[in-house]
C-alpha atoms as a PDB file:
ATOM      1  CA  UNK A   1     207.623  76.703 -28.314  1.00  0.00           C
ATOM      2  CA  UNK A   2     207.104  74.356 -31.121  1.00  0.00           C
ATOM      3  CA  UNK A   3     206.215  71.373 -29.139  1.00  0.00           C
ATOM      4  CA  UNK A   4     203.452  73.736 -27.360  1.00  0.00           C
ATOM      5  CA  UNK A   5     202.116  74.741 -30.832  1.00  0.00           C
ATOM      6  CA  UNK A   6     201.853  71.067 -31.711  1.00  0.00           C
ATOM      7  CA  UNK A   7     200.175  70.444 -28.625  1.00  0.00           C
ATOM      8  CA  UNK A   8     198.037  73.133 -29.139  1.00  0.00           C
ATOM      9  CA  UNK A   9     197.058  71.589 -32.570  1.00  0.00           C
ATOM     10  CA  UNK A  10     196.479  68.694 -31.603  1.00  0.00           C
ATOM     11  CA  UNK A  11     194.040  69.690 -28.674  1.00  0.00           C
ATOM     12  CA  UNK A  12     191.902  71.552 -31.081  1.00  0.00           C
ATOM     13  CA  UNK A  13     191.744  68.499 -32.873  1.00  0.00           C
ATOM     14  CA  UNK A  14     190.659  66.926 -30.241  1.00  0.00           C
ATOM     15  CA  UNK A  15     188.057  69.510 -29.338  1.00  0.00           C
ATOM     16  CA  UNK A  16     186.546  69.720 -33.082  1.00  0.00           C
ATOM     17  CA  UNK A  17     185.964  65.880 -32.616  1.00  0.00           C
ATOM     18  CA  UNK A  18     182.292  66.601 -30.987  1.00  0.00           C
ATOM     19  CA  UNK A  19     181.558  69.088 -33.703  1.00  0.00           C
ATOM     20  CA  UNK A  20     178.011  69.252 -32.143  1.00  0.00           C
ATOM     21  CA  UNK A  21     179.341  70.088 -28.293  1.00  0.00           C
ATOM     22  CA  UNK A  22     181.353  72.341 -29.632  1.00  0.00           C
ATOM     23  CA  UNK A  23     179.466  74.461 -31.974  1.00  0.00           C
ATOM     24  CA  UNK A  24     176.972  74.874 -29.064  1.00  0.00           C
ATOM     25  CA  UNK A  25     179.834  76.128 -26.600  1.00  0.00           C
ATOM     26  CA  UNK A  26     181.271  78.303 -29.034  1.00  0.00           C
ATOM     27  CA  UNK A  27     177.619  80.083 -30.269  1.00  0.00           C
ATOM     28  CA  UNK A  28     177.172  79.904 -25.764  1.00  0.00           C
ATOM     29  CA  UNK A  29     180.452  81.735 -25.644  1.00  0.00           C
ATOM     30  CA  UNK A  30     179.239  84.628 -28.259  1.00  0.00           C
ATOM     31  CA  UNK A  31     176.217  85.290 -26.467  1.00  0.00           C
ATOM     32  CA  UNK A  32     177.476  85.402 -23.229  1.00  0.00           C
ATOM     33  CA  UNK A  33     179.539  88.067 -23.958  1.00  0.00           C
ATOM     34  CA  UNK A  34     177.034  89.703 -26.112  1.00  0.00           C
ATOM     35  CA  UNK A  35     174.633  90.052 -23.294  1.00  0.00           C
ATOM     36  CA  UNK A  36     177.428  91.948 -20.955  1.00  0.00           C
ATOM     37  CA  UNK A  37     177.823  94.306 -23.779  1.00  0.00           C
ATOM     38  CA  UNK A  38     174.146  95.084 -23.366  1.00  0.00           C
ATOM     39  CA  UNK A  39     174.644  95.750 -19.630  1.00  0.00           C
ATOM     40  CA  UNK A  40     177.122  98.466 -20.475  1.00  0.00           C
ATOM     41  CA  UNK A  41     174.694  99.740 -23.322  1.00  0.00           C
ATOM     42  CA  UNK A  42     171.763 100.050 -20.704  1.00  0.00           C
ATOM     43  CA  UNK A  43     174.264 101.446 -18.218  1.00  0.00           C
ATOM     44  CA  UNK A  44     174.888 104.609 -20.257  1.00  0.00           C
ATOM     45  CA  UNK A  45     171.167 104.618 -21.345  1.00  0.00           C
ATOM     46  CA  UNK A  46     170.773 105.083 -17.789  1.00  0.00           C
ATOM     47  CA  UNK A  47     173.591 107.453 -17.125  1.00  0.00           C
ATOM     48  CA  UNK A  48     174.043 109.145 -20.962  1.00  0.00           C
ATOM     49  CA  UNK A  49     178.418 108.861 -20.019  1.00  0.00           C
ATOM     50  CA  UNK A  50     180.763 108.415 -17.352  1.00  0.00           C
ATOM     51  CA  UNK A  51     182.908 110.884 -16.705  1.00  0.00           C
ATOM     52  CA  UNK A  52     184.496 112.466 -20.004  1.00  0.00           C
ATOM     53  CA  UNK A  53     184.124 108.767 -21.604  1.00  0.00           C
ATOM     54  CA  UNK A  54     181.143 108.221 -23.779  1.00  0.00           C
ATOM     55  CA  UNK A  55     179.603 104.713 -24.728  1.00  0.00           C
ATOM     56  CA  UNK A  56     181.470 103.941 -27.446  1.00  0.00           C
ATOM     57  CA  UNK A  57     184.843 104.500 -25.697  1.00  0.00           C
ATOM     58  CA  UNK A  58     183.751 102.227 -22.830  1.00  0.00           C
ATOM     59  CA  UNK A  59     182.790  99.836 -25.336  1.00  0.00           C
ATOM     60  CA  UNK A  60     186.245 100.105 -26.851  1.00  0.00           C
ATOM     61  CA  UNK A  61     188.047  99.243 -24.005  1.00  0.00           C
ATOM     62  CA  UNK A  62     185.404  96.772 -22.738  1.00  0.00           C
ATOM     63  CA  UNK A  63     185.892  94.571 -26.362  1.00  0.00           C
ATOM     64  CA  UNK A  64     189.554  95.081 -25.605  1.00  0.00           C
ATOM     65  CA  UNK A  65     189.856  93.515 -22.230  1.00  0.00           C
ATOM     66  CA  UNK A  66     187.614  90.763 -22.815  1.00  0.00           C
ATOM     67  CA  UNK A  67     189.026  89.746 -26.090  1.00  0.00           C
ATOM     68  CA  UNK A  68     192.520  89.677 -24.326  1.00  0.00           C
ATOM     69  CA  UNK A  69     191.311  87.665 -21.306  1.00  0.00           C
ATOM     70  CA  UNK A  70     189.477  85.224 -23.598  1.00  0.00           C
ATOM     71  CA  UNK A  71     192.860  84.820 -25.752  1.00  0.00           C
ATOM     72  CA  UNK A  72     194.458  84.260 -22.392  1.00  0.00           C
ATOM     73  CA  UNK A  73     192.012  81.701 -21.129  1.00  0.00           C
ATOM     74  CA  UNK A  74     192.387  80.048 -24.349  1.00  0.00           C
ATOM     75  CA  UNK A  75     195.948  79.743 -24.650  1.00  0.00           C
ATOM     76  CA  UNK A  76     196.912  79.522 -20.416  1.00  0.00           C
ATOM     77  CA  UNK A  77     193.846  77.390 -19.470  1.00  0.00           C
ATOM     78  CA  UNK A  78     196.562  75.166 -18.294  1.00  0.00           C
ATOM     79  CA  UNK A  79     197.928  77.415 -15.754  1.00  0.00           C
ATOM     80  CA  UNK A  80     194.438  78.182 -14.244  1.00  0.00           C
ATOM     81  CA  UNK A  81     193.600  75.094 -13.613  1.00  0.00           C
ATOM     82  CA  UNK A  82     197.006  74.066 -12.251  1.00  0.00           C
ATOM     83  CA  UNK A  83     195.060  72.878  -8.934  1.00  0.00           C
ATOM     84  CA  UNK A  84     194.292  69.551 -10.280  1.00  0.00           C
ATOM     85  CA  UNK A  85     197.166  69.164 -12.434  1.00  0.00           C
ATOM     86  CA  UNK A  86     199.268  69.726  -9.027  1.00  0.00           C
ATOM     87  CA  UNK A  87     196.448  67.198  -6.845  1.00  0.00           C
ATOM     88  CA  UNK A  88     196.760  64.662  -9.438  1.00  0.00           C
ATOM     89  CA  UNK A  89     200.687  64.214  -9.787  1.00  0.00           C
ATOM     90  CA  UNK A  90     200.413  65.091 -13.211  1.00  0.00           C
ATOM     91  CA  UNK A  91     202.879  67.785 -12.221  1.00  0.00           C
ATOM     92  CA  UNK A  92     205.669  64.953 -11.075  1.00  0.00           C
ATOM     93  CA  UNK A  93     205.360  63.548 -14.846  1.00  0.00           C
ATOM     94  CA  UNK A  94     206.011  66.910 -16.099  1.00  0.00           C
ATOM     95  CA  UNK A  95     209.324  67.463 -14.039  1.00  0.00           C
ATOM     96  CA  UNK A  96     211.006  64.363 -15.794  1.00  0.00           C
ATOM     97  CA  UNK A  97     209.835  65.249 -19.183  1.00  0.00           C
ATOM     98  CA  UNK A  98     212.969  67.144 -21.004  1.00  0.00           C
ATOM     99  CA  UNK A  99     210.449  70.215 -21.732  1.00  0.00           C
ATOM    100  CA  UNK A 100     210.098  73.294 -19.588  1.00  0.00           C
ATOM    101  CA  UNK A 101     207.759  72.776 -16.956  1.00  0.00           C
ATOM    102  CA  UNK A 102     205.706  76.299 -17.306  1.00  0.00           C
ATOM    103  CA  UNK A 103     205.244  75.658 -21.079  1.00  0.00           C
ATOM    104  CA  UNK A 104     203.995  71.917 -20.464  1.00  0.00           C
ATOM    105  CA  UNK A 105     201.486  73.060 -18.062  1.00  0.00           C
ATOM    106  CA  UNK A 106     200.226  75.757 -19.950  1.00  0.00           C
ATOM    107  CA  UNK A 107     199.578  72.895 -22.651  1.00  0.00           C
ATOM    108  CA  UNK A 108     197.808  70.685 -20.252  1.00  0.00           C
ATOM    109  CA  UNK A 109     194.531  72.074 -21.226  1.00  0.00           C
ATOM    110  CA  UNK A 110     193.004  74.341 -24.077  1.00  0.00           C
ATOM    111  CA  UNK A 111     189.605  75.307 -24.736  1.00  0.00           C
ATOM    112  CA  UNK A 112     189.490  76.794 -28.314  1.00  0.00           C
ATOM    113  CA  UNK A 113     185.622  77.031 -27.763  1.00  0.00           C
ATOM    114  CA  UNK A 114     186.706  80.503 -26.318  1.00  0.00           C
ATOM    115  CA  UNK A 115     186.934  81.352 -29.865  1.00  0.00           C
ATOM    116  CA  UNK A 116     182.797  82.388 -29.833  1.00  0.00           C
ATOM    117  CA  UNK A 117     183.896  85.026 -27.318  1.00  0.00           C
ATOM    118  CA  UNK A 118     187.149  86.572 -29.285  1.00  0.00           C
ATOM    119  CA  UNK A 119     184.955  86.587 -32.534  1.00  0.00           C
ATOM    120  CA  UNK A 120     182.342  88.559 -30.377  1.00  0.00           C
ATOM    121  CA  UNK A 121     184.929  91.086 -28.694  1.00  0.00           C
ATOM    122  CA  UNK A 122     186.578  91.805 -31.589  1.00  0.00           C
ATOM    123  CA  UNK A 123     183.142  92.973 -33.277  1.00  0.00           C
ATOM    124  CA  UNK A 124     182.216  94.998 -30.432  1.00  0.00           C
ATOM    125  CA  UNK A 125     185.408  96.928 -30.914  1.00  0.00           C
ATOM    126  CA  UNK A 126     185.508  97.390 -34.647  1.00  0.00           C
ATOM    127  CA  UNK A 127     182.153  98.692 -33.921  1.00  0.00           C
ATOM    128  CA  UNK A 128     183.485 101.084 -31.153  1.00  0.00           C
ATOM    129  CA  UNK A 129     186.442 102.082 -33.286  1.00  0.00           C
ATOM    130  CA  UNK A 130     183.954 102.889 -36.317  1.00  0.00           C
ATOM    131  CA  UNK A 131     182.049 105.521 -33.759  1.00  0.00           C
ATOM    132  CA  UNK A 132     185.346 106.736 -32.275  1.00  0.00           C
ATOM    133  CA  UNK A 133     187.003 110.425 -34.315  1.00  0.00           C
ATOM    134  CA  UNK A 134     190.876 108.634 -34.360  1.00  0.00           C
ATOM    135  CA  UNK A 135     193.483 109.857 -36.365  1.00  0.00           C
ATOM    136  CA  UNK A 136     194.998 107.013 -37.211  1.00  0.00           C
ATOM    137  CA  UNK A 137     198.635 106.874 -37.815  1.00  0.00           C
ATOM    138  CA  UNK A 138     201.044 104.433 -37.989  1.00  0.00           C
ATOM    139  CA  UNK A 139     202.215 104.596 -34.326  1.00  0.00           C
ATOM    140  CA  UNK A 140     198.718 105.149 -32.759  1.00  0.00           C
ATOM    141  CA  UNK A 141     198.079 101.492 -34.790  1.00  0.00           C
ATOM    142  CA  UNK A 142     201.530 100.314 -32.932  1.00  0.00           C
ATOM    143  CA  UNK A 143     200.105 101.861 -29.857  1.00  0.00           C
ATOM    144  CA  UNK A 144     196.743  99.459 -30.447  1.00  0.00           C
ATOM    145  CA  UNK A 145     198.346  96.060 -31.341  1.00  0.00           C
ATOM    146  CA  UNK A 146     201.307  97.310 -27.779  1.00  0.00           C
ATOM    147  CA  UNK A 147     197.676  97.534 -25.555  1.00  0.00           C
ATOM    148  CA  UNK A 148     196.284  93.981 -26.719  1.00  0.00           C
ATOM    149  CA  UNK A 149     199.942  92.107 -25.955  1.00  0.00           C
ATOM    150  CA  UNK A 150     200.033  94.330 -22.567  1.00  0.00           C
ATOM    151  CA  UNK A 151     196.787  93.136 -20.974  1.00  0.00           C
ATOM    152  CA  UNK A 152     197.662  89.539 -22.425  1.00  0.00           C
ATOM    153  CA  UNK A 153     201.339  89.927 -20.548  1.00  0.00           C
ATOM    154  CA  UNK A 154     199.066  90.831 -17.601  1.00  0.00           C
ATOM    155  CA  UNK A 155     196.616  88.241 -17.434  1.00  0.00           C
ATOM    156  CA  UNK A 156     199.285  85.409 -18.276  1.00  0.00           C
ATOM    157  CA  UNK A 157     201.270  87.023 -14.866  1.00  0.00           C
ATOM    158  CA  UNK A 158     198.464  86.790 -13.709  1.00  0.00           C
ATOM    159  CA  UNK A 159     197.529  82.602 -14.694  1.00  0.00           C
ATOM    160  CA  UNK A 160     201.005  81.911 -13.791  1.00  0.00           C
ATOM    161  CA  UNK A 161     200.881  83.813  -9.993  1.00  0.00           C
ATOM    162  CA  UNK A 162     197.637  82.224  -9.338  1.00  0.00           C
ATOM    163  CA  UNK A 163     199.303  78.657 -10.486  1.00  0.00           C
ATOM    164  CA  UNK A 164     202.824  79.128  -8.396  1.00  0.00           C
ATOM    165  CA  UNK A 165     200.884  79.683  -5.070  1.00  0.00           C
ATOM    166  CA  UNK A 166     199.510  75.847  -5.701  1.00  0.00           C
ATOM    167  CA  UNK A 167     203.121  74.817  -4.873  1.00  0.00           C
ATOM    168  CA  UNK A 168     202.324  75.861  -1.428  1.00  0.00           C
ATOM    169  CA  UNK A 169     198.763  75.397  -0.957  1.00  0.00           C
ATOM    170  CA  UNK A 170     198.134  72.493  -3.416  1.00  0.00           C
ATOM    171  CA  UNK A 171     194.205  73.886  -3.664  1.00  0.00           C
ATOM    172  CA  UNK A 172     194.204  76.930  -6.020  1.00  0.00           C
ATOM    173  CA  UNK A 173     193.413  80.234  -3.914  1.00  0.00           C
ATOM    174  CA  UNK A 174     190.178  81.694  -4.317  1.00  0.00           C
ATOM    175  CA  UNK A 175     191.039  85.071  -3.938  1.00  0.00           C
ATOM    176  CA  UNK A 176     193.711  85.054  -6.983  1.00  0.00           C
ATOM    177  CA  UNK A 177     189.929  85.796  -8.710  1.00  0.00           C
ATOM    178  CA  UNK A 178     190.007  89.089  -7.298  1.00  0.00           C
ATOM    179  CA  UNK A 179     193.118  89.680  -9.817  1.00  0.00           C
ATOM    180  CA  UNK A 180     191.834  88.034 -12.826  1.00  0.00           C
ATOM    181  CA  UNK A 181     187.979  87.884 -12.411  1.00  0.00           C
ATOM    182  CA  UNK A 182     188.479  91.794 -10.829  1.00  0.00           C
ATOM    183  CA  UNK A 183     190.569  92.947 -13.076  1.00  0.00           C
ATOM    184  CA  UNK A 184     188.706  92.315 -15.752  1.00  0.00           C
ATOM    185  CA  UNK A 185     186.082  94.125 -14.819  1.00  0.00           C
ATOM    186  CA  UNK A 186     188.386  96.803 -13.746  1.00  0.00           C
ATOM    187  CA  UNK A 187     190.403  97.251 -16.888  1.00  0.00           C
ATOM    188  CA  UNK A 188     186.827  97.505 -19.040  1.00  0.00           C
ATOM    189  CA  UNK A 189     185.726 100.996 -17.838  1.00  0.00           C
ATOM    190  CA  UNK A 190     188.899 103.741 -17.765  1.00  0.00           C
ATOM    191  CA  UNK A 191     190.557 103.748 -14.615  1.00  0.00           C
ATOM    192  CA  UNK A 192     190.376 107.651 -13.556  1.00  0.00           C
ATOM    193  CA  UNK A 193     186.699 106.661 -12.693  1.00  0.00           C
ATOM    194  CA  UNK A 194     187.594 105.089  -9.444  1.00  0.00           C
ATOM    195  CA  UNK A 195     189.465 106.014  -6.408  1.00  0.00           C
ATOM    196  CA  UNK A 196     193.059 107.178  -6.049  1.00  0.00           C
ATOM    197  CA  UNK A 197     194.491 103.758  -3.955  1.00  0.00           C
ATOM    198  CA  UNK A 198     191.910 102.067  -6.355  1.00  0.00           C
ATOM    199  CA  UNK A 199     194.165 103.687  -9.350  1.00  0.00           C
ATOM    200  CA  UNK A 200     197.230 103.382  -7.629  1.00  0.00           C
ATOM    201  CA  UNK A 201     197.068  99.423  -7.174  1.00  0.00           C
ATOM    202  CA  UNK A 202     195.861  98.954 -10.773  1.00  0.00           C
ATOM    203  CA  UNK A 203     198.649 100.957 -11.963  1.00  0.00           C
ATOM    204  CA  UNK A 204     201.922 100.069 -10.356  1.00  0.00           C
ATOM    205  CA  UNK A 205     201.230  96.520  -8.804  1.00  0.00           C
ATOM    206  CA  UNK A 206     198.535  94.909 -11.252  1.00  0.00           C
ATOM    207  CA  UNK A 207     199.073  97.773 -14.298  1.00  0.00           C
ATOM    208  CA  UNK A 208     195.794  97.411 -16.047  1.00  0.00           C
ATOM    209  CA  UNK A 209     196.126 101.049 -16.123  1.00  0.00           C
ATOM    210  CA  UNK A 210     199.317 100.796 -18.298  1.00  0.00           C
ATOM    211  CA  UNK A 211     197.245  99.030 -21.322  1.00  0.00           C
ATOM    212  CA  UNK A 212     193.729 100.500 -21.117  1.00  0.00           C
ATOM    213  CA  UNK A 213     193.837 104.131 -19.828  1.00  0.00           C
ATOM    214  CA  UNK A 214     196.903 106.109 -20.457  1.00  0.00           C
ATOM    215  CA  UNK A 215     198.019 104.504 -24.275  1.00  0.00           C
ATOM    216  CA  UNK A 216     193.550 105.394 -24.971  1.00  0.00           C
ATOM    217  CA  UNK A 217     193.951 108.697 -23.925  1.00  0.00           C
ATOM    218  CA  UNK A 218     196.779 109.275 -26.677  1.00  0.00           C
ATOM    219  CA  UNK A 219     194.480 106.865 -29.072  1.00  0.00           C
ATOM    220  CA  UNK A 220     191.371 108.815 -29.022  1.00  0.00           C
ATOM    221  CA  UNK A 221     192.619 112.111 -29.062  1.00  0.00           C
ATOM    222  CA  UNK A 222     192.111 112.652 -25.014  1.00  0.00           C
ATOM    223  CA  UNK A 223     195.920 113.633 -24.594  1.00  0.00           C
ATOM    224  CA  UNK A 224     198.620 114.966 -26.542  1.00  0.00           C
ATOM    225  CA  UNK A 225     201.642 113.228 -25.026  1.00  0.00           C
ATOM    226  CA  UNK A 226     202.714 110.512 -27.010  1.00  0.00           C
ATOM    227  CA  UNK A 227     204.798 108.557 -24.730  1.00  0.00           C
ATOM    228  CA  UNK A 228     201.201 107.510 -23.138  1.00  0.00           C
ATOM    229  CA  UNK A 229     201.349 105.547 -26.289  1.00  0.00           C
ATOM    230  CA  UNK A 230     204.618 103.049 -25.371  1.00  0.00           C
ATOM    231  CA  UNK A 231     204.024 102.779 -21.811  1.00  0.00           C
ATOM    232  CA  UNK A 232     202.191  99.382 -22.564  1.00  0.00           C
ATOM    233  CA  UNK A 233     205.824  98.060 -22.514  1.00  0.00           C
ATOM    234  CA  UNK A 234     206.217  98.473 -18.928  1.00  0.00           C
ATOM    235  CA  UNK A 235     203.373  96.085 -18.497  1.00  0.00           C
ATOM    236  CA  UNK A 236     205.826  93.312 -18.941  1.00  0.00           C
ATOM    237  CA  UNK A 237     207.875  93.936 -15.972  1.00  0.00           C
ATOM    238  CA  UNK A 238     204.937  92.451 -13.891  1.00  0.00           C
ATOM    239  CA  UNK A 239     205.728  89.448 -15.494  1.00  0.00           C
ATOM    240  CA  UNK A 240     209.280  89.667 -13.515  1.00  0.00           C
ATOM    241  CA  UNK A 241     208.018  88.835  -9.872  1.00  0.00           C
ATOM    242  CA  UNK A 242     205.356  85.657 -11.535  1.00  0.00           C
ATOM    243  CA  UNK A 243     208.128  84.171 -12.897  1.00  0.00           C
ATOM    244  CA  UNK A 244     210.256  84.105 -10.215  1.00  0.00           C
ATOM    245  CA  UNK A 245     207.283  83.297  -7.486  1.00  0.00           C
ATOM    246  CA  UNK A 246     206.812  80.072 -10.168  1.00  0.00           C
ATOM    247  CA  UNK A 247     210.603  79.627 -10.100  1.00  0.00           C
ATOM    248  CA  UNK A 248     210.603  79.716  -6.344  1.00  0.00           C
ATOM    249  CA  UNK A 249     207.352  77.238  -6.105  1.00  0.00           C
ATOM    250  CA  UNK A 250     209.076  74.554  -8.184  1.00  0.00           C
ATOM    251  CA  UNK A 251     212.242  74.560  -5.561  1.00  0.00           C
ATOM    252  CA  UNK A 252     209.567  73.981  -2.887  1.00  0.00           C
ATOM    253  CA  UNK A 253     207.629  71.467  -4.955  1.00  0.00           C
ATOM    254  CA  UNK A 254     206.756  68.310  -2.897  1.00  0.00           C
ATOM    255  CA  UNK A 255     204.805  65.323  -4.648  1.00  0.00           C
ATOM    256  CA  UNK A 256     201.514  64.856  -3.244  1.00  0.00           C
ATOM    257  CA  UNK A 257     201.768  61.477  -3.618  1.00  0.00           C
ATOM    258  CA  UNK A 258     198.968  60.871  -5.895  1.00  0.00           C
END
């Protein structure tokens, strides 16, 4: 881990060499995100709440989601766009290098211009917690930092899924969107909203649910039971099949010959 963190280092070093370009894509970054938090504002202006969920508790979990993916794209850019790195035969350099391979690839790129959209997320949710009644406690503030590393588990299962299946088809699958780019947008409303094979999937095979709906029902009050608040935890054993789908790609690993 300490040659990625010296990678990582020097890639923002890199990056903060165009001070101008980047500026620009970070302030881009902020906005864009701004600008879908308006489209859930105007949503409930529209609707006054959804369900038993007002706007501020959407907002919550919306500022949650997005700053997790955002720290995941950030930190596992690498991974999701593994398509060239495979096309390329940068992948065949990273095989001899004494270094393991998922680490190196997750270092291959890094785009700390995401930075304009964690600074943004992490507003709208200090904004959303300041209009939420919690009763804070010590474990309902271990039950909030358990959430944010869940859905970052997730999405990096997800990154490294959506990179192993480039073993086989060299081209990255479009559809692998459907679990990053749609669960996204599924994890930022709560997940009792939508239908029960809908909350199945999104519990037991891509457990979104896990992070954003049952440990927010303990958070704000919503439920009583507090073993809601630890069952981020069992997030991580999606990483369990990724890992070994990426273990199983590298054994079928052939060189494109670039």
């Amino acid at each position: 881990m300490r040659v990625y963190f010296k990678t990582i280092l020097m890639l923002i070093k890199m990056q903060l060499e165009y001070r101008k370009a980047f500026i620009i894509s970070v302030i881009g970054s902020f906005f864009v995100t701004f600008l879908l938090t308006l489209s859930v504002y105007f949503l409930f202006e529209e609707f006054n709440q959804i369900g038993d969920w007002s706007f501020f508790e959407v907002a919550f979990l919306f500022g949650m989601v997005y700053f997790t993916f955002s720290m995941s794209e950030m930190f596992f850019r690498g991974l999701d766009h593994f398509a060239n790195i495979v096309k390329s035969g940068e992948f065949d350099r990273i095989l001899i290098r004494p270094q393991n391979a998922l680490i190196q690839s997750m270092c291959m790129e890094f785009d700390f211009s995401k930075i304009g959209r964690i600074a943004q997320s992490i507003l709208v949710m200090i904004i959303a917690i300041a209009n939420i009644n919690i009763e804070w406690t010590m474990y309902k503030f271990i039950v909030f930092i358990l959430m944010n590393i869940g859905c970052i588990a997730i999405f990096f299962g997800i990154f490294v899924l959506k990179a192993a299946f480039c073993f086989w088809t060299v081209d990255g699958l479009e559809f692998m969107n459907i679990l990053s780019e749609g669960g996204k947008k599924v994890a930022q409303y709560p997940i009792d909203i939508y239908a029960k094979w809908f909350r199945i999937f999104f519990t037991f095979i891509v457990p979104f649910g896990l992070v954003n709906y049952y440990p927010v029902l303990y958070l704000f009050g919503k439920d009583s039971n507090w073993f809601y608040g630890i069952v981020p935890i069992f997030a991580f054993i999606f990483l369990i099949p990724c890992l070994l789908i990426w273990k199983k790609g590298i054994k079928h690993y052939e060189s494109t010959g670039s």
